[in-house]
Protein backbone atom coordinates (compact mmCIF):
# COMPACT_ATOMS: atom_id res chain seq x y z
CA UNK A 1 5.40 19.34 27.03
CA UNK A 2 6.04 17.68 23.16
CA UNK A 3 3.44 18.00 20.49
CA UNK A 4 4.41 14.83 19.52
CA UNK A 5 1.78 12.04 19.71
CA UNK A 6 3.21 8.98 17.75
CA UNK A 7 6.55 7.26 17.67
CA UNK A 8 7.34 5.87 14.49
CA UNK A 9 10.10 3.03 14.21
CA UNK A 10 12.60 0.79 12.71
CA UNK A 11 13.47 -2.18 14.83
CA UNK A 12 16.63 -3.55 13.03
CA UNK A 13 19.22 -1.75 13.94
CA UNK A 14 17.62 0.29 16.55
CA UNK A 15 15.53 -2.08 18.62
CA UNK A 16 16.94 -5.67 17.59
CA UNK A 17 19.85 -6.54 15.57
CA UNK A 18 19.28 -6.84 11.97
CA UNK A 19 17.23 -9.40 10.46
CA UNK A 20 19.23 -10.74 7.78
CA UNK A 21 22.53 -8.40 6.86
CA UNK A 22 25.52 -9.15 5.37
CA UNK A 23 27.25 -10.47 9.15
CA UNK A 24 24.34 -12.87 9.19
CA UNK A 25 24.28 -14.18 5.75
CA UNK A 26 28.20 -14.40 6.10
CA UNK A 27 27.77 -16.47 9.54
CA UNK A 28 25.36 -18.69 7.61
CA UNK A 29 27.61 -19.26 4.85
CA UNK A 30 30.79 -20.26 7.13
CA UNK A 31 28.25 -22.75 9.51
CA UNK A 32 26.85 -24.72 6.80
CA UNK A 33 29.81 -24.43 4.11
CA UNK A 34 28.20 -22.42 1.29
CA UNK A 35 30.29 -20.37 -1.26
CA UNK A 36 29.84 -16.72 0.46
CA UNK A 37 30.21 -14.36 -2.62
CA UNK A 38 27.95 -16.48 -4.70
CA UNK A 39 25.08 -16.79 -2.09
CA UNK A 40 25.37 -12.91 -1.34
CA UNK A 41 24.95 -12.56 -5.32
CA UNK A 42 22.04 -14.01 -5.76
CA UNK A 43 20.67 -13.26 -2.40
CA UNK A 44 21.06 -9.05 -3.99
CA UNK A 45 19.08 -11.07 -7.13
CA UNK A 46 16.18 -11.74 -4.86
CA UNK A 47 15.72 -10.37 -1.40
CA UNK A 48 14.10 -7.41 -2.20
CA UNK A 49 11.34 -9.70 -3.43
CA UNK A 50 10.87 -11.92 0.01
CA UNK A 51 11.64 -8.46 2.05
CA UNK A 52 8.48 -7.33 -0.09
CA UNK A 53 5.98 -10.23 0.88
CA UNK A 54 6.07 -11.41 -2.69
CA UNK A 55 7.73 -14.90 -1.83
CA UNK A 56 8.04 -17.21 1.24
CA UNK A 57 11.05 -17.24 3.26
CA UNK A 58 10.74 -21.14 1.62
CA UNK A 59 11.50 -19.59 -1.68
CA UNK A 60 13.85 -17.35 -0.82
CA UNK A 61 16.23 -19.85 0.59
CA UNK A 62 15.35 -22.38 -2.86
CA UNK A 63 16.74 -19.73 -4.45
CA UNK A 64 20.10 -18.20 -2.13
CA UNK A 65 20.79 -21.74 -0.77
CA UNK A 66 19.40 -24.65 -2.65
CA UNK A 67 19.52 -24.23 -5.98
CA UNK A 68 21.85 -27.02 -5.17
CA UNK A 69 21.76 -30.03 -3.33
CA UNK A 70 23.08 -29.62 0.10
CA UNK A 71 23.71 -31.92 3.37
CA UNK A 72 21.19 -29.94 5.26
CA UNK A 73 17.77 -29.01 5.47
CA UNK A 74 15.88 -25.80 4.34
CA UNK A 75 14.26 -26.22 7.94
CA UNK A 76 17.82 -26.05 9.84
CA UNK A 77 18.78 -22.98 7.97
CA UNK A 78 15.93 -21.27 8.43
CA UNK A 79 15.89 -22.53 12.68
CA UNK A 80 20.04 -21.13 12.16
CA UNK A 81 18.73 -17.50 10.67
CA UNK A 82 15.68 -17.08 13.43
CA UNK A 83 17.97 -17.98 16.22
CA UNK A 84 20.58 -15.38 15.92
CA UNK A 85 18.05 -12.22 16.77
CA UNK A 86 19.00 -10.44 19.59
CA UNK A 87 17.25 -7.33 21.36
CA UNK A 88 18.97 -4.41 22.77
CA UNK A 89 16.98 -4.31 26.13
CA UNK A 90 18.15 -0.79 27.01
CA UNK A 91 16.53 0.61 24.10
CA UNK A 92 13.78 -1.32 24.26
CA UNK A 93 12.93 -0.08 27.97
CA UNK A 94 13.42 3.48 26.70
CA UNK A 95 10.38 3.28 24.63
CA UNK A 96 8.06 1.58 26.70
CA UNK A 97 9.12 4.55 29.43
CA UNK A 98 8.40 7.17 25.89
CA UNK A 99 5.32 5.25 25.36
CA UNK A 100 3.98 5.64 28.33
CA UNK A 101 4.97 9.06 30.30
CA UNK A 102 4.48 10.72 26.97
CA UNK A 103 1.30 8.57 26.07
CA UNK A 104 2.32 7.85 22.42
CA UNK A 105 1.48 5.70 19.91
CA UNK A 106 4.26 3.44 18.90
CA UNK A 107 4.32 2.20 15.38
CA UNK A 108 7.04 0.14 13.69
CA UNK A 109 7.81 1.28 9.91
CA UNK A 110 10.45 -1.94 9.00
CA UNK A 111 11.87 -3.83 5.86
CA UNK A 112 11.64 -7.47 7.00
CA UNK A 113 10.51 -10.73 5.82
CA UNK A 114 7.22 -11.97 6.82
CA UNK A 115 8.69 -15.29 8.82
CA UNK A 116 11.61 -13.11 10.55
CA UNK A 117 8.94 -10.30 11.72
CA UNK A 118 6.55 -12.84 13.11
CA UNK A 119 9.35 -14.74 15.26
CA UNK A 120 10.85 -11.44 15.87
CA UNK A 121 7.86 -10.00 17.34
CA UNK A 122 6.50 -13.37 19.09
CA UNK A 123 10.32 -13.82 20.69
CA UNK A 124 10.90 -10.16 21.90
CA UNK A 125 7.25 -9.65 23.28
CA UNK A 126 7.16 -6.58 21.28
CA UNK A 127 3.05 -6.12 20.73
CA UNK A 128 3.54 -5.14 24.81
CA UNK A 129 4.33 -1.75 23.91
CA UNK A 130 4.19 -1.56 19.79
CA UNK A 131 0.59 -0.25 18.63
CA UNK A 132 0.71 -1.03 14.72
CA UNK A 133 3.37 -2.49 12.07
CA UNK A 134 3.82 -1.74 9.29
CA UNK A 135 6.31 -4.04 7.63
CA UNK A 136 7.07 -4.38 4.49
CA UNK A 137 6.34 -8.01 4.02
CA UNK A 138 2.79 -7.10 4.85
CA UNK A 139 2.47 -4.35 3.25
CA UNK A 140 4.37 -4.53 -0.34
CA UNK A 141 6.45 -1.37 0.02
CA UNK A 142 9.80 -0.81 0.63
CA UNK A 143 11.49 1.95 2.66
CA UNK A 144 12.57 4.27 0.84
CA UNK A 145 9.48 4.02 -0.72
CA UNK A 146 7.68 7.32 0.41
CA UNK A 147 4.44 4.84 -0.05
CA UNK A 148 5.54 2.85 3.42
CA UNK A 149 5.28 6.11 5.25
CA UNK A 150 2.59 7.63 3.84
CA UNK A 151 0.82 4.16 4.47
CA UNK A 152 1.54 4.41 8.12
CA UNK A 153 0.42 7.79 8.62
CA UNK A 154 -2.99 6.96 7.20
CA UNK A 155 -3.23 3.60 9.54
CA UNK A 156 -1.99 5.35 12.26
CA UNK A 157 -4.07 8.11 11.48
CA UNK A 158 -1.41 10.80 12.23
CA UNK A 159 0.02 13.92 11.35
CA UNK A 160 3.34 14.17 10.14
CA UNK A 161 4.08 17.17 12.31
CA UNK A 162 3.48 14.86 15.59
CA UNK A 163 5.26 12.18 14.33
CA UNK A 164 8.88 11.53 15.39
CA UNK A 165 10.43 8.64 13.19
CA UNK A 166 13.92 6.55 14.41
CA UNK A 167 16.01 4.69 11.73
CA UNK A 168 19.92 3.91 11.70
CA UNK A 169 19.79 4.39 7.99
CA UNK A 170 20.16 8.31 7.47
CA UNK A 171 18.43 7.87 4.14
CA UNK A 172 15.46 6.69 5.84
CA UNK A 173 15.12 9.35 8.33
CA UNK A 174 16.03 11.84 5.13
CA UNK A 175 12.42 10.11 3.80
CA UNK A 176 10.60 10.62 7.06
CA UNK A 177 11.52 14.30 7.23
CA UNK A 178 10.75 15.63 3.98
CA UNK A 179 7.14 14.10 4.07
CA UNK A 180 7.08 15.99 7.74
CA UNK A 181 8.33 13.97 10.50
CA UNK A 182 10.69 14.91 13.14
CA UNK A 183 13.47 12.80 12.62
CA UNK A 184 16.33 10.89 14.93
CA UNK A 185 18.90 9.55 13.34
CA UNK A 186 19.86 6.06 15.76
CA UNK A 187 23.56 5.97 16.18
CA UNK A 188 23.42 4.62 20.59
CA UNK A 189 21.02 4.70 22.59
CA UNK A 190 22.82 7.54 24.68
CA UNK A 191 22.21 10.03 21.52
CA UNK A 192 19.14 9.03 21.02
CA UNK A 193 17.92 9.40 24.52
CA UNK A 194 19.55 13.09 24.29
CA UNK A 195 17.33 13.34 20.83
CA UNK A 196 14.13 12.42 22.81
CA UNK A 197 14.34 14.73 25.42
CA UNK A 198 15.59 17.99 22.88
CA UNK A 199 12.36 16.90 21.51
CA UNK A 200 10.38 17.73 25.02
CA UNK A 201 9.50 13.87 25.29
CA UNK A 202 9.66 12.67 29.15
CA UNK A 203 11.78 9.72 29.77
């Protein structure tokens, strides 16, 4: 039997593709005909402020998109970005069986816009098995920002020591672990599935 009593989580990159990386922003740049290098400049100018809750996704794209005038409308860029979310159904699966033979608390620890969480979650059906989120957009901190995980802990109302955290960004687990957490590093969900069970988690 694990100790552990609360699965903390990213969901880009682990449990849905990436809200807004540089494939996307690249795929939005060829479809509607904007100048790639200087929309992924001053996206880097600004992002970390809408990823942050500080602006609307509105703003955001006034700023990366319009600052121009353009054939198109904020609204069909925006309907573009929401549209390309996927889920990774496998993985997805795995934690609902980790939630529940385990009887865990799943919380998701994520860097994501307010608008792309809240279509995200609606779309995927993800408040089935996900207990809390804490998102950055909500909250105002950023991962690495030890503040984001010490945040969760307190919500969550757990102790580092039962908490295993899952992020495809080493750095983040490297976070997670020094303030206590078990950590998995997500590479596939094979390796991670091996990770769960070394842990003594029943799948």
């Amino acid at each position: 039997m694990s100790d552990i009593t609360h699965l903390f989580t990213d969901l880009g990159g682990v449990l849905l593709t990436n809200g807004w990386d540089r494939g996307l922003r690249k795929l939005v740049a060829s479809h509607f005909g904007i100048d790639p290098a200087e929309m992924d400049e001053r996206h880097h100018l600004t992002y970390d402020t809408y990823e942050a809750g500080k602006i609307s996704l509105s703003e955001y794209l006034r700023r990366v998109v319009f600052w121009e005038p353009r054939s198109f409308g904020e609204q069909q860029v925006a309907d573009f970005m929401l549209e390309q979310a996927r889920c990774f159904p496998e993985m997805i699966e795995m934690y609902k069986q980790v939630k529940a033979h385990n009887g865990l608390k799943v919380v998701v620890v994520s860097n994501e816009g307010r608008e792309l969480t809240t279509d995200r979650i609606r779309r995927f059906h993800l408040k089935e098995f996900v207990d809390i989120f804490v998102v950055s957009s909500y909250v105002h901190f950023r991962k690495p920002d030890e503040d984001i995980f010490r945040l969760a802990l307190d919500v969550a109302q757990a102790d580092p020591g039962a908490v295993v955290y899952v992020d495809d960004r080493p750095m983040f687990t490297e976070v997670a672990c020094r303030l206590g957490m078990r950590e998995i590093w997500h590479r596939d969900y094979e390796r991670t599935r091996a990770a769960f069970a070394d842990l003594g988690l029943t799948l």
